[in-house]
N, C-alpha and C. Protein backbone atom coordinates (compact mmCIF):
# COMPACT_ATOMS: atom_id res chain seq x y z
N UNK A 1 0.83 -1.19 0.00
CA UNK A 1 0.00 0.00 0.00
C UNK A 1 0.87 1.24 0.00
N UNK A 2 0.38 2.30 -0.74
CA UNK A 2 1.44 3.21 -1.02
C UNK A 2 0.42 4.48 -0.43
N UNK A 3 0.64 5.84 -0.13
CA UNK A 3 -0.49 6.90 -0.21
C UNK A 3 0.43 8.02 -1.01
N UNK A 4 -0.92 9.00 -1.46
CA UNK A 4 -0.24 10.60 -1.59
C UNK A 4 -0.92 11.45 -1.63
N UNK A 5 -0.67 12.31 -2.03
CA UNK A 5 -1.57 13.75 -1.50
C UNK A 5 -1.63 14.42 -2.97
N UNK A 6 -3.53 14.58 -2.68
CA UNK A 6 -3.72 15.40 -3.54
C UNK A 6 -3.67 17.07 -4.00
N UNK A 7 -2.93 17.71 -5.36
CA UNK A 7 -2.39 18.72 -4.73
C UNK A 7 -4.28 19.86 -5.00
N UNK A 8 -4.98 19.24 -5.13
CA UNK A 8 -6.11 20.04 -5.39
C UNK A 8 -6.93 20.37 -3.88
N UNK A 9 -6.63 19.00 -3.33
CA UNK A 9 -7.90 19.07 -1.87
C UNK A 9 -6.70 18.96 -0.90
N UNK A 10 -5.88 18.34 -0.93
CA UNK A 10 -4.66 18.38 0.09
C UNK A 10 -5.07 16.74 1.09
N UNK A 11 -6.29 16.18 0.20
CA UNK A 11 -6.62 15.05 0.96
C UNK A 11 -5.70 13.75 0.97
N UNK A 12 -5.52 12.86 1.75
CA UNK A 12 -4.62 11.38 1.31
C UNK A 12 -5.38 10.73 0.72
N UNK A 13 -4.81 10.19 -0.43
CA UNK A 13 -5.09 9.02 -0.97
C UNK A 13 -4.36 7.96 -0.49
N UNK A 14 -5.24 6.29 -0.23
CA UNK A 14 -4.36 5.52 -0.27
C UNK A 14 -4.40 4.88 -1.69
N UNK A 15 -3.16 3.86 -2.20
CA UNK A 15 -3.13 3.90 -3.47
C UNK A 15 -3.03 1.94 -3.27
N UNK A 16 -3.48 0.87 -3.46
CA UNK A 16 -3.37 -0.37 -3.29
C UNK A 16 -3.44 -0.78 -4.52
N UNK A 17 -2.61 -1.64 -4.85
CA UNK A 17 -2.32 -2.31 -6.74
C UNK A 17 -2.26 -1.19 -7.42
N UNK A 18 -1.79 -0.31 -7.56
CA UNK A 18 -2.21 1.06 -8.26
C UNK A 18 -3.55 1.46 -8.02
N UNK A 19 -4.53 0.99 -7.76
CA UNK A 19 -5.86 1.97 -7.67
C UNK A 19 -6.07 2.72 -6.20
N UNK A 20 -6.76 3.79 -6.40
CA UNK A 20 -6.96 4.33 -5.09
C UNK A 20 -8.03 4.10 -4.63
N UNK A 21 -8.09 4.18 -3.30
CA UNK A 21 -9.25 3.59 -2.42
C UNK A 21 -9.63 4.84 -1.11
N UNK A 22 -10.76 4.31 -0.62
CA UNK A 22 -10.60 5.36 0.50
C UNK A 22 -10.25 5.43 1.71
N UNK A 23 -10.23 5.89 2.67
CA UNK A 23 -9.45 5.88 4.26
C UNK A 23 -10.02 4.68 4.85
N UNK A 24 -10.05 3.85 5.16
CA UNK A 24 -10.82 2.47 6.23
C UNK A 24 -11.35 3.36 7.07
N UNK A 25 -12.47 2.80 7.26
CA UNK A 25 -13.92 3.15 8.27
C UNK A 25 -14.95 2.88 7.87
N UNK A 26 -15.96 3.49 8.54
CA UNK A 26 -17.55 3.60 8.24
C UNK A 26 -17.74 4.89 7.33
N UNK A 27 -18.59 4.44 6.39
CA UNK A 27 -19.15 5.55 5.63
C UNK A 27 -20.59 5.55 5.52
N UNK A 28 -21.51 6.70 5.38
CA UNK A 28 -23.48 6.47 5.17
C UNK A 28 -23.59 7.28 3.97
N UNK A 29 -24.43 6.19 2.95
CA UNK A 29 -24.36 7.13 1.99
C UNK A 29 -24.92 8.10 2.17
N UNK A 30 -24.96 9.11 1.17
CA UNK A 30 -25.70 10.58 0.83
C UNK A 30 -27.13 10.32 0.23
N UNK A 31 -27.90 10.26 0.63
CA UNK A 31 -29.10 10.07 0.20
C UNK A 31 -29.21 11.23 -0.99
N UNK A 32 -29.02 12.45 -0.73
CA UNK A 32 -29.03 13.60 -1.83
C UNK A 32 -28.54 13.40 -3.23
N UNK A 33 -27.22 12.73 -2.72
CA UNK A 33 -26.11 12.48 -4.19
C UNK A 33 -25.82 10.89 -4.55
N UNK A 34 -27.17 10.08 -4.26
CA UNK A 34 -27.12 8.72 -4.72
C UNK A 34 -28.56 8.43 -5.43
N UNK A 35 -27.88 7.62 -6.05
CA UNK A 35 -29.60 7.01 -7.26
C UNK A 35 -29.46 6.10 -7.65
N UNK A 36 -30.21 5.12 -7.87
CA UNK A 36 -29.91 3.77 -8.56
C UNK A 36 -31.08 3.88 -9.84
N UNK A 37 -30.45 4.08 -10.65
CA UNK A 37 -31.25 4.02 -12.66
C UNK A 37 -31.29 2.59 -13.14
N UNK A 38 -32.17 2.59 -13.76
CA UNK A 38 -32.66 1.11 -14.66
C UNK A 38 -33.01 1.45 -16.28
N UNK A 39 -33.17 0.94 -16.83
CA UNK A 39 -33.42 0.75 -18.64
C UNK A 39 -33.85 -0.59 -18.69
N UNK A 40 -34.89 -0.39 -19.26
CA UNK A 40 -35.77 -1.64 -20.20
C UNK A 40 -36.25 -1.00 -21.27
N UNK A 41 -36.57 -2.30 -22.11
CA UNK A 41 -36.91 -2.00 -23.66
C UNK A 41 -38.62 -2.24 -23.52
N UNK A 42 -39.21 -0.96 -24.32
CA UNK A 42 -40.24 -1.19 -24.50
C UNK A 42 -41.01 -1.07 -25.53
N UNK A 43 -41.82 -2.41 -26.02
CA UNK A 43 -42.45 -3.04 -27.34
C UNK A 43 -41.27 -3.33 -27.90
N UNK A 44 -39.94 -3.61 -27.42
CA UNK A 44 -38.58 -4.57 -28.40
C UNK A 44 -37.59 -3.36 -28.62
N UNK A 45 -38.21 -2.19 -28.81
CA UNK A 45 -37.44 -0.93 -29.50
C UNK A 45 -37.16 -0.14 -28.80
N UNK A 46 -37.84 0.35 -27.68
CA UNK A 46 -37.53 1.90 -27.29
C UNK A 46 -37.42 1.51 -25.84
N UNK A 47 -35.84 2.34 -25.51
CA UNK A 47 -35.41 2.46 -24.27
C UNK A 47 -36.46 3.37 -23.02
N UNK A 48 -36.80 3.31 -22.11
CA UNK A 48 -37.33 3.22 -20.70
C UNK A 48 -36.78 3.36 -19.43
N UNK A 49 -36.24 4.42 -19.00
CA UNK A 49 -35.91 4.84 -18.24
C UNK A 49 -36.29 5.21 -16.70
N UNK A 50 -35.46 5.11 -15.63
CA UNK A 50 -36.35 5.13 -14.33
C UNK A 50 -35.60 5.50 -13.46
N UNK A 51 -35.76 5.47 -11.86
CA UNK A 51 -34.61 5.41 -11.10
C UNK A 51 -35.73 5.42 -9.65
N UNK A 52 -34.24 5.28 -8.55
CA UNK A 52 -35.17 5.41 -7.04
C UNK A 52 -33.63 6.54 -6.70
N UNK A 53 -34.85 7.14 -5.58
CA UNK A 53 -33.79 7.92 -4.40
C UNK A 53 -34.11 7.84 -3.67
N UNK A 54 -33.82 8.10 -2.67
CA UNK A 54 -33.96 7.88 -0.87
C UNK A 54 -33.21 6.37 -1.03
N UNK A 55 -31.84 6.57 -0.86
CA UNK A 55 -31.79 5.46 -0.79
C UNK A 55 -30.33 5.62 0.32
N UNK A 56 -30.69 4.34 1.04
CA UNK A 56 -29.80 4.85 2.38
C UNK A 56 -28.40 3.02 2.59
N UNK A 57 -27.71 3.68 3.31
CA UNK A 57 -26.75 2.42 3.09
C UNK A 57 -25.34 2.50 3.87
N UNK A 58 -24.67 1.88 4.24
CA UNK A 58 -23.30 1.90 5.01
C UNK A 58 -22.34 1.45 4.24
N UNK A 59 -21.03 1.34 3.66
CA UNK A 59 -20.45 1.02 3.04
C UNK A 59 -19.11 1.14 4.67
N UNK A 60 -18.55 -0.32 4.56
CA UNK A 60 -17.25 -0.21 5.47
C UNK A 60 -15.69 -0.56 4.72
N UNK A 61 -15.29 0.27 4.97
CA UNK A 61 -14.12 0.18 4.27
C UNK A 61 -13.05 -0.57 5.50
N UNK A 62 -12.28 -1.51 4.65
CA UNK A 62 -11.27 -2.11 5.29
C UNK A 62 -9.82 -1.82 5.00
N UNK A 63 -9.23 -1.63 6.33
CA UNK A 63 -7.81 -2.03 5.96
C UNK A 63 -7.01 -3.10 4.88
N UNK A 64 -7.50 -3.67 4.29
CA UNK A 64 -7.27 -4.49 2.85
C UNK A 64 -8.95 -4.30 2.29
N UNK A 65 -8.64 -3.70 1.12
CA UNK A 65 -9.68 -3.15 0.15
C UNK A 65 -10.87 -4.54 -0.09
N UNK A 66 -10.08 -5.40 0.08
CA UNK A 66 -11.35 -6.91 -0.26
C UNK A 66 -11.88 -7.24 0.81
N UNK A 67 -11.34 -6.67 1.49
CA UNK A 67 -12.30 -7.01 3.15
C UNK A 67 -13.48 -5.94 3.62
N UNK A 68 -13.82 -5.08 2.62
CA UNK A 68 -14.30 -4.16 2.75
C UNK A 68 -16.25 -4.54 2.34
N UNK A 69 -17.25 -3.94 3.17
CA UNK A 69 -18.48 -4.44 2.96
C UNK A 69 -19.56 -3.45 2.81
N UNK A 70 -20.50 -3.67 1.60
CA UNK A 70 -21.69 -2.39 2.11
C UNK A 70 -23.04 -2.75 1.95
N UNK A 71 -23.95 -2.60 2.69
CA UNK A 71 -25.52 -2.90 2.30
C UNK A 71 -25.98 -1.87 2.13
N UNK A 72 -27.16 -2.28 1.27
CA UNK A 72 -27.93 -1.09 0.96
C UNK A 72 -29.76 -1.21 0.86
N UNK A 73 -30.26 -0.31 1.53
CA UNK A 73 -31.84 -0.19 0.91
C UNK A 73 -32.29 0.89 0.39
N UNK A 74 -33.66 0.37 -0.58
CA UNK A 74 -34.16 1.04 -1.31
C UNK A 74 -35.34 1.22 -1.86
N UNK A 75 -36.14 1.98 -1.08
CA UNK A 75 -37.48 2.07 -0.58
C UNK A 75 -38.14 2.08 -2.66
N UNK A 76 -39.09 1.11 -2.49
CA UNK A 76 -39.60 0.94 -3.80
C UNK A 76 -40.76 1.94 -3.90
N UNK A 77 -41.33 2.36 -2.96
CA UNK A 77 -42.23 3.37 -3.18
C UNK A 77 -41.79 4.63 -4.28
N UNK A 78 -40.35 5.24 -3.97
CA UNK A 78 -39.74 6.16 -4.84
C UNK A 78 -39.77 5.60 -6.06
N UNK A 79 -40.07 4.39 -6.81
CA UNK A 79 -39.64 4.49 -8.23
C UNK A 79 -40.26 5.20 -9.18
N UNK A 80 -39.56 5.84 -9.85
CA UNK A 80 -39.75 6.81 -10.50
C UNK A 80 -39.45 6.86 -12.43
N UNK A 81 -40.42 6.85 -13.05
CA UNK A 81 -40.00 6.79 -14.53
C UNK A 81 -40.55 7.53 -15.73
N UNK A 82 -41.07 8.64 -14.90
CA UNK A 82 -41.25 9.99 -15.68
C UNK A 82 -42.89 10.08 -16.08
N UNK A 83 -43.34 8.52 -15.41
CA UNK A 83 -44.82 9.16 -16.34
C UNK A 83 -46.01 8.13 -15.05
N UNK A 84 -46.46 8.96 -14.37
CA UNK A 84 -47.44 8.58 -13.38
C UNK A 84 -48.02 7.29 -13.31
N UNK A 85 -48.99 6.83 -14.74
CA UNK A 85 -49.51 5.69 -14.66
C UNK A 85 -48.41 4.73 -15.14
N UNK A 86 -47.34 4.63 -15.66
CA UNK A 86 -46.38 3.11 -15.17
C UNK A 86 -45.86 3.50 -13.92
N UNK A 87 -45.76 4.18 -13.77
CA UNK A 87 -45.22 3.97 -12.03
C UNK A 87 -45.92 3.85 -10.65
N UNK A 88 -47.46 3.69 -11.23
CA UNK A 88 -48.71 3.07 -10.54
C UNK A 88 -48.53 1.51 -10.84
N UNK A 89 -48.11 0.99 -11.98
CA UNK A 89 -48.18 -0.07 -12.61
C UNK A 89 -46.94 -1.06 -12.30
N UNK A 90 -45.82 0.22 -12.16
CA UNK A 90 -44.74 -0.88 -11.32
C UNK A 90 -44.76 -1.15 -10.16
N UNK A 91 -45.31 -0.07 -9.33
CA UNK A 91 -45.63 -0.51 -7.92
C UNK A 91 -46.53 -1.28 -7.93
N UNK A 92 -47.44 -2.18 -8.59
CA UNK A 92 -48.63 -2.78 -8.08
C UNK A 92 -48.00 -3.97 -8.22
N UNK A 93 -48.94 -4.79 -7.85
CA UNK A 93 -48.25 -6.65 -7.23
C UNK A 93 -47.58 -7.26 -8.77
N UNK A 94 -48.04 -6.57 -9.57
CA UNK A 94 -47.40 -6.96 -11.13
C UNK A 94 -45.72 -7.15 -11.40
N UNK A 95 -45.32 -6.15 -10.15
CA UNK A 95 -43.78 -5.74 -10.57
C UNK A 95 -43.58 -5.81 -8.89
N UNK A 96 -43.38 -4.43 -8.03
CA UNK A 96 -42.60 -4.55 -7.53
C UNK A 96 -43.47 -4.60 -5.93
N UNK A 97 -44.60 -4.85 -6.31
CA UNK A 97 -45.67 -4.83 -4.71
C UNK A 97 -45.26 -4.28 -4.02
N UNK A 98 -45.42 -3.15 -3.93
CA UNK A 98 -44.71 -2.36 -3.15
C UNK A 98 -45.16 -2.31 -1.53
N UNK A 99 -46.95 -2.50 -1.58
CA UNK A 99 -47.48 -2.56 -0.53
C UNK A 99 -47.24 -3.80 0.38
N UNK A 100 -46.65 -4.84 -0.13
CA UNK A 100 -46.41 -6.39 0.13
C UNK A 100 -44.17 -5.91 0.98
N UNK A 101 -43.83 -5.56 -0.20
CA UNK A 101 -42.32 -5.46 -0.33
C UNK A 101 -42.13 -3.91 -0.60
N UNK A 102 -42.26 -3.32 0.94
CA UNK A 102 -41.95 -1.88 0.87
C UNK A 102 -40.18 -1.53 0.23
N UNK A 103 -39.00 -2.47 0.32
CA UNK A 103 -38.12 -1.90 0.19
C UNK A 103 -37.27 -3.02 -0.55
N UNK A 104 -36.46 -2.68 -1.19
CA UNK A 104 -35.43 -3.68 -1.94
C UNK A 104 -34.00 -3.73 -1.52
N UNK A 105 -32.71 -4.64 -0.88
CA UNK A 105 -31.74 -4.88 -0.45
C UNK A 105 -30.90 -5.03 -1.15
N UNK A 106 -29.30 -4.58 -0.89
CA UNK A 106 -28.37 -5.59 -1.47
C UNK A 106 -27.23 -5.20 -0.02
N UNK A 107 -26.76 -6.31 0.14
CA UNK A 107 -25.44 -6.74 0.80
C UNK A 107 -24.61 -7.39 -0.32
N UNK A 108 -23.57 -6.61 0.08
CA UNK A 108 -22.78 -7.44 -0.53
C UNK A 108 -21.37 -8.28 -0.02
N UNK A 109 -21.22 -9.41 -0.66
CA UNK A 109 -20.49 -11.00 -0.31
C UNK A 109 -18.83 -10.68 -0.58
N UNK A 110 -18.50 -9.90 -1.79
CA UNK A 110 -16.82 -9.68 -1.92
C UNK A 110 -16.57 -8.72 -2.96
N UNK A 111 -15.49 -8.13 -3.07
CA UNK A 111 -14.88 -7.25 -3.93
C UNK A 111 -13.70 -7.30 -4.03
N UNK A 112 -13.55 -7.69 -5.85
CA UNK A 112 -11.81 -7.69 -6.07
C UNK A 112 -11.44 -7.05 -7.25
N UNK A 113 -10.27 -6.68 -6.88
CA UNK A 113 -9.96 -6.08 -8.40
C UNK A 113 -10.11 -6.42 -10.12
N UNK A 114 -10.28 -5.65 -10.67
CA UNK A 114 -10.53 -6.08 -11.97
C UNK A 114 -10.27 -4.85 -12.77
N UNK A 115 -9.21 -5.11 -13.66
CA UNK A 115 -8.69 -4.41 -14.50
C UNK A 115 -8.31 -2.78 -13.63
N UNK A 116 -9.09 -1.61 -14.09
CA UNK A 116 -8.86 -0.30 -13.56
C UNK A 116 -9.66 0.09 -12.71
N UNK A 117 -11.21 -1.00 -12.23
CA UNK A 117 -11.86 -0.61 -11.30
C UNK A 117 -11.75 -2.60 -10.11
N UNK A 118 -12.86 -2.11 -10.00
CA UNK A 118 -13.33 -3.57 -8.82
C UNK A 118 -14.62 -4.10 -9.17
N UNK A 119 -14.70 -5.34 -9.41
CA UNK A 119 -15.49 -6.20 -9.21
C UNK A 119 -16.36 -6.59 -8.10
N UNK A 120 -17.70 -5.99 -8.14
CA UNK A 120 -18.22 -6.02 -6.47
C UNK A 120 -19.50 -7.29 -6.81
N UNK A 121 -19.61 -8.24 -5.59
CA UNK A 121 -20.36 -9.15 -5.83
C UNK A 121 -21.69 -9.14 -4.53
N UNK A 122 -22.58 -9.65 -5.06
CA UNK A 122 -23.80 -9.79 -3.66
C UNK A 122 -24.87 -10.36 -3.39
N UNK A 123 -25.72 -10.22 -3.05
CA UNK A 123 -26.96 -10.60 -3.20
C UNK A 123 -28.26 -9.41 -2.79
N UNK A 124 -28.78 -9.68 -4.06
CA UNK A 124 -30.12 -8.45 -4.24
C UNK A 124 -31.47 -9.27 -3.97
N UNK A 125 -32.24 -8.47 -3.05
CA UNK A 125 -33.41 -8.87 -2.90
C UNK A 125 -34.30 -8.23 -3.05
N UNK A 126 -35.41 -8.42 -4.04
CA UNK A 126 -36.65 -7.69 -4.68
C UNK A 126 -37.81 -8.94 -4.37
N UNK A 127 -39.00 -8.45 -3.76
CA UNK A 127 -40.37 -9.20 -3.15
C UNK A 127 -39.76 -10.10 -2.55
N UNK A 128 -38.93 -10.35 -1.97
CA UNK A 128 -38.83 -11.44 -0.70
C UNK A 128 -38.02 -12.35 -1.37
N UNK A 129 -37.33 -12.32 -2.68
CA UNK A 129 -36.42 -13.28 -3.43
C UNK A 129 -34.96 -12.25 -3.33
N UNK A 130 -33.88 -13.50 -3.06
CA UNK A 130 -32.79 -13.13 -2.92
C UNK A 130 -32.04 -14.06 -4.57
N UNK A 131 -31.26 -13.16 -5.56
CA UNK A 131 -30.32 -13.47 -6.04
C UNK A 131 -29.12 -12.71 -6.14
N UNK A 132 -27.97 -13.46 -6.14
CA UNK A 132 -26.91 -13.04 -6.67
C UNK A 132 -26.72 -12.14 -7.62
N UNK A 133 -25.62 -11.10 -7.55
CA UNK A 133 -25.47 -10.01 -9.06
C UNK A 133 -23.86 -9.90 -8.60
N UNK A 134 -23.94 -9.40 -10.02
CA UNK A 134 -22.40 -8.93 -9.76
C UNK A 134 -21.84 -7.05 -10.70
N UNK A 135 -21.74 -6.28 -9.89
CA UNK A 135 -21.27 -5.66 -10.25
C UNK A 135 -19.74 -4.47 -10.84
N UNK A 136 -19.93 -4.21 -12.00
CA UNK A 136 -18.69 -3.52 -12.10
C UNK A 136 -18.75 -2.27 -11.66
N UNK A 137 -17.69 -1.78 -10.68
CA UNK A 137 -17.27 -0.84 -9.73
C UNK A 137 -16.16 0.03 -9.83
N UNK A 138 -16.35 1.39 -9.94
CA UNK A 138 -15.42 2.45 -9.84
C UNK A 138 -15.33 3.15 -8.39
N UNK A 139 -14.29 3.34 -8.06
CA UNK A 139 -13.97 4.73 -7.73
C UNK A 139 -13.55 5.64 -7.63
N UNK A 140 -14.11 6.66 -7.65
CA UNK A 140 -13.88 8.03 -8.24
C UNK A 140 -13.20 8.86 -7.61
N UNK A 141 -13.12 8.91 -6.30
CA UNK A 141 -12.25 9.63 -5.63
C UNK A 141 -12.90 10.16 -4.20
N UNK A 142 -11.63 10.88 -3.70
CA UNK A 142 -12.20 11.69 -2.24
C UNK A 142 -12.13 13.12 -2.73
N UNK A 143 -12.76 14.03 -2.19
CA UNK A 143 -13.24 15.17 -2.07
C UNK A 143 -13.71 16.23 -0.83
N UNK A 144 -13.24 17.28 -0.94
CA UNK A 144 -14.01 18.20 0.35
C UNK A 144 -14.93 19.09 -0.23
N UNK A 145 -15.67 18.81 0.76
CA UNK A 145 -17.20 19.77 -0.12
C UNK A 145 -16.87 21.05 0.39
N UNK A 146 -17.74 22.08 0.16
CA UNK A 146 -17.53 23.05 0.79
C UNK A 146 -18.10 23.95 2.07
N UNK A 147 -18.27 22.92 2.49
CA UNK A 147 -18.81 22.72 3.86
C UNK A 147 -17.67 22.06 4.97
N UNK A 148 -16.34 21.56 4.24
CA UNK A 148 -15.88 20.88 5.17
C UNK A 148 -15.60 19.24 5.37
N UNK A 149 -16.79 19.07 4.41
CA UNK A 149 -16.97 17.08 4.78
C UNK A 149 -16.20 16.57 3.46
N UNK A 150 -15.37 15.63 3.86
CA UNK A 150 -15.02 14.49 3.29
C UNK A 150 -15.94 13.62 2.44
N UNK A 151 -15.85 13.65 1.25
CA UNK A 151 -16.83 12.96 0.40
C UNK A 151 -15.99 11.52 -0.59
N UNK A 152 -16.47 10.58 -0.42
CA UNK A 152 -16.09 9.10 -1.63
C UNK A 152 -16.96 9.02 -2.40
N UNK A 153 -17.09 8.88 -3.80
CA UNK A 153 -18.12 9.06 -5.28
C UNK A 153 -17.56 7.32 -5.44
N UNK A 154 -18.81 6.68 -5.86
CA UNK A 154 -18.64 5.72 -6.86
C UNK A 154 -19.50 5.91 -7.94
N UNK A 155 -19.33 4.58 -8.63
CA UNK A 155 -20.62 4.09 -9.46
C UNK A 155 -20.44 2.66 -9.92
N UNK A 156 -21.65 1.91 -10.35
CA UNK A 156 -21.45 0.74 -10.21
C UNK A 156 -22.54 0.53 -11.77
N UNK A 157 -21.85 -0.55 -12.20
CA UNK A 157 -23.42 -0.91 -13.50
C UNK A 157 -23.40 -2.67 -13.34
N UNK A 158 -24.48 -3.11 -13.98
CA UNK A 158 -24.87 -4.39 -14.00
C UNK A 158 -26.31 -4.44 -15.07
N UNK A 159 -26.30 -5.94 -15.46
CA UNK A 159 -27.31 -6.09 -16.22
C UNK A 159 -28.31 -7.66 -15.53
N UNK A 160 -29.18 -7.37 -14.98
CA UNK A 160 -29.86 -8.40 -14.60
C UNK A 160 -31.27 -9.23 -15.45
N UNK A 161 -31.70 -9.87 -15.18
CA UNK A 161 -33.12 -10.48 -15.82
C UNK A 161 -33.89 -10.91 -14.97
N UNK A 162 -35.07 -9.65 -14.75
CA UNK A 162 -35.88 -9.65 -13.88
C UNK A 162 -36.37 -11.04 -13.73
N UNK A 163 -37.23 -11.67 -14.40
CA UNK A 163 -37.36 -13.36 -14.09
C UNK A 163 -36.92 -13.61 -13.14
N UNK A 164 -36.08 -13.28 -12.53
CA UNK A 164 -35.04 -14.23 -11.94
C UNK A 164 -35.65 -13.92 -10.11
N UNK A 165 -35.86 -12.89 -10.25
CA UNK A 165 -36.93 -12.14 -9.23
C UNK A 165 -38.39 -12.31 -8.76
N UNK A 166 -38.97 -13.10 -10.01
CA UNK A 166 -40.16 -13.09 -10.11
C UNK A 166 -40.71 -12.50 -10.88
N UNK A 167 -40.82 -11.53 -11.52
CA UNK A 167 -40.91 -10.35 -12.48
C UNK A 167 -41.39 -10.74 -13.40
N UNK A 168 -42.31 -11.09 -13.74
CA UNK A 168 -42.55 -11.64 -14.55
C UNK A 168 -43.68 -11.38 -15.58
N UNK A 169 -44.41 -10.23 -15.09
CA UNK A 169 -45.48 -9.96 -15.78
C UNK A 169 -45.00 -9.48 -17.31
N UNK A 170 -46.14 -9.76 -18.16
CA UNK A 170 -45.34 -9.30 -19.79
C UNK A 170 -46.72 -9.45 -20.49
N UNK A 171 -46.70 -8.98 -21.59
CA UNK A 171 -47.66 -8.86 -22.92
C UNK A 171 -47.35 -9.66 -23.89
N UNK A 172 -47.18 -10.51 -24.76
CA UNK A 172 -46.83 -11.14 -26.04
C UNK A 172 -47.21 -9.89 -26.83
N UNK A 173 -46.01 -9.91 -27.65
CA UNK A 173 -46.88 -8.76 -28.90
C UNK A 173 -47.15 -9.54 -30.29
N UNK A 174 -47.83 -9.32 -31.12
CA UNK A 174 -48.64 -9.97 -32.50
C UNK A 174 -46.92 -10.85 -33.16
N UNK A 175 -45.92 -9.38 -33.59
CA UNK A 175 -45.03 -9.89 -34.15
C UNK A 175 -43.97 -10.52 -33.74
N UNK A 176 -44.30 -11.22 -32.65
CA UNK A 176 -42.95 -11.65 -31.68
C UNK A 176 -42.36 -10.47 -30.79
N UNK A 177 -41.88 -11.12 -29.93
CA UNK A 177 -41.70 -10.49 -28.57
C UNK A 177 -42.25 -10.19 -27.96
N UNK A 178 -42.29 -9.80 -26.95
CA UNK A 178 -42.83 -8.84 -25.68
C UNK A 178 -43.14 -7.22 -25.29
N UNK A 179 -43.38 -7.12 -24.67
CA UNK A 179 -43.91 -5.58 -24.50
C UNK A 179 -42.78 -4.58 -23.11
N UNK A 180 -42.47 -5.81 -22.17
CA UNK A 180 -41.35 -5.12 -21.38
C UNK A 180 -40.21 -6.25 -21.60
N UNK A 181 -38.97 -5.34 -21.85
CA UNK A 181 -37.98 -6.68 -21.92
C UNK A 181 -37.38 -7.45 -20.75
N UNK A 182 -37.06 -8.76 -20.62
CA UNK A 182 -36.60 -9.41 -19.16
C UNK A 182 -35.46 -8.30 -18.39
N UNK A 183 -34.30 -8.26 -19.82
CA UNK A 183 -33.50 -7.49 -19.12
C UNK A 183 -33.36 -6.18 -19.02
N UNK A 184 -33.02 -5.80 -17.98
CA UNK A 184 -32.84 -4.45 -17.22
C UNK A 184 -31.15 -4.35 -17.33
N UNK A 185 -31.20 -2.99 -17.28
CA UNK A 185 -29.94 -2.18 -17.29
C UNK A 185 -29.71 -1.71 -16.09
N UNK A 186 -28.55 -1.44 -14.94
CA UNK A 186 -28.66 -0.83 -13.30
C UNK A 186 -27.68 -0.12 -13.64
N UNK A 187 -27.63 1.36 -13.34
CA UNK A 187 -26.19 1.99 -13.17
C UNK A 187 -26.79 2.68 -11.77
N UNK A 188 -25.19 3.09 -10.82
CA UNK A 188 -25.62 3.42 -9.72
C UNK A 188 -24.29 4.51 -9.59
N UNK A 189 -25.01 5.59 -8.96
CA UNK A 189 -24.01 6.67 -8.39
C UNK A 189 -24.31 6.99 -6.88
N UNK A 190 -23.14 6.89 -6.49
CA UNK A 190 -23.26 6.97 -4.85
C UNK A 190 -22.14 8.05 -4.57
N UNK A 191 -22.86 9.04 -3.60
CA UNK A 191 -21.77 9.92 -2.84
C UNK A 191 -21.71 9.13 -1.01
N UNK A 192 -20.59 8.68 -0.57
CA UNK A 192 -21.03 8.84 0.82
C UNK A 192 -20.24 9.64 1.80
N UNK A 193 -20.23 9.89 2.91
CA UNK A 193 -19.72 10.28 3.91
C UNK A 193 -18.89 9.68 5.21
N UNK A 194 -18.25 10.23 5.75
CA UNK A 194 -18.04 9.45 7.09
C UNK A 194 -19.04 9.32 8.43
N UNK A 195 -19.39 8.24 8.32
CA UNK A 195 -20.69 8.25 9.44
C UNK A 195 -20.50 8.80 10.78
């Protein structure tokens, strides 16, 4: 493990395999400066866009970067996709029951390097089903806001198939295919703090 100083914020970096990481401790994310986005295809062709906020979580950083752990929830009531009646339609028992399964989880199991970022692995739970995902992981750096606080930025993407969840509701359309596609797109931006 190597560190150095940045000459912009004057903050330490530590630097492990060449990548930098952040100070070991507890961190809570930023509910303000985190979101988790999705993409599905809809009628085969046209991208579909969405996201949640309020989304709250601990990330612990370890003295060796792979020993490091974070869970997260994410209240399904917020989902959000720009147009009132599907987002009546995803909350209802069709998709994400929201009234049944107020909130959606992930803990995650390990993280190792891979190439210029990290490989983060876990298990996600949507309506009371737990599967495995695996995501690819950056990070972006430390920062002082201007307020004073110490800030860590990631982001993370993955591609899952709802099925796998249960998810299952769909339309057949006349010419083949479906009306929502299985797979979903996840990108995630997280600011957190020191708790």
């Amino acid at each position: 493990m190597t560190t150095e100083t940045t000459e912009a914020t004057g903050t330490l970096l530590r630097m492990v395999a060449g990548r930098r990481v952040p100070t070991p401790g507890t961190y809570r994310l930023d509910p303000t400066h985190t979101r988790a986005d999705f993409e599905a295809r809809h009628l085969m062709v046209t991208k579909v866009r969405g996201g949640f906020t309020d989304i709250a979580g601990v990330i612990e950083v370890a003295e060796e970067p792979g020993g490091s752990s974070v869970t997260v929830s994410i209240p399904t009531e917020g989902i959000s996709s720009g147009t009132a009646d599907r987002d009546a339609h995803l909350r209802s028992p069709d998709f994400l029951d929201v009234e049944n399964h107020p909130e959606m989880t992930f803990r995650s199991t390990s993280i190792e390097p891979r190439g210029a970022g990290w490989t983060l692995r876990g298990e996600l739970t949507v309506r009371g089903v737990s599967r495995p995902v695996t995501l690819d992981m950056e990070f972006h750096g430390v920062v002082a806001d201007p307020w004073g606080n110490e800030r860590i930025a990631f982001s993370a993407s993955t591609t899952i198939d709802r099925e796998d969840w249960g998810l299952t509701w769909n339309v057949p359309l006349e010419g083949g295919g479906v009306l929502v596609s299985r797979k979903i797109k996840v990108e995630i931006e997280a600011q957190a703090l020191p708790a």
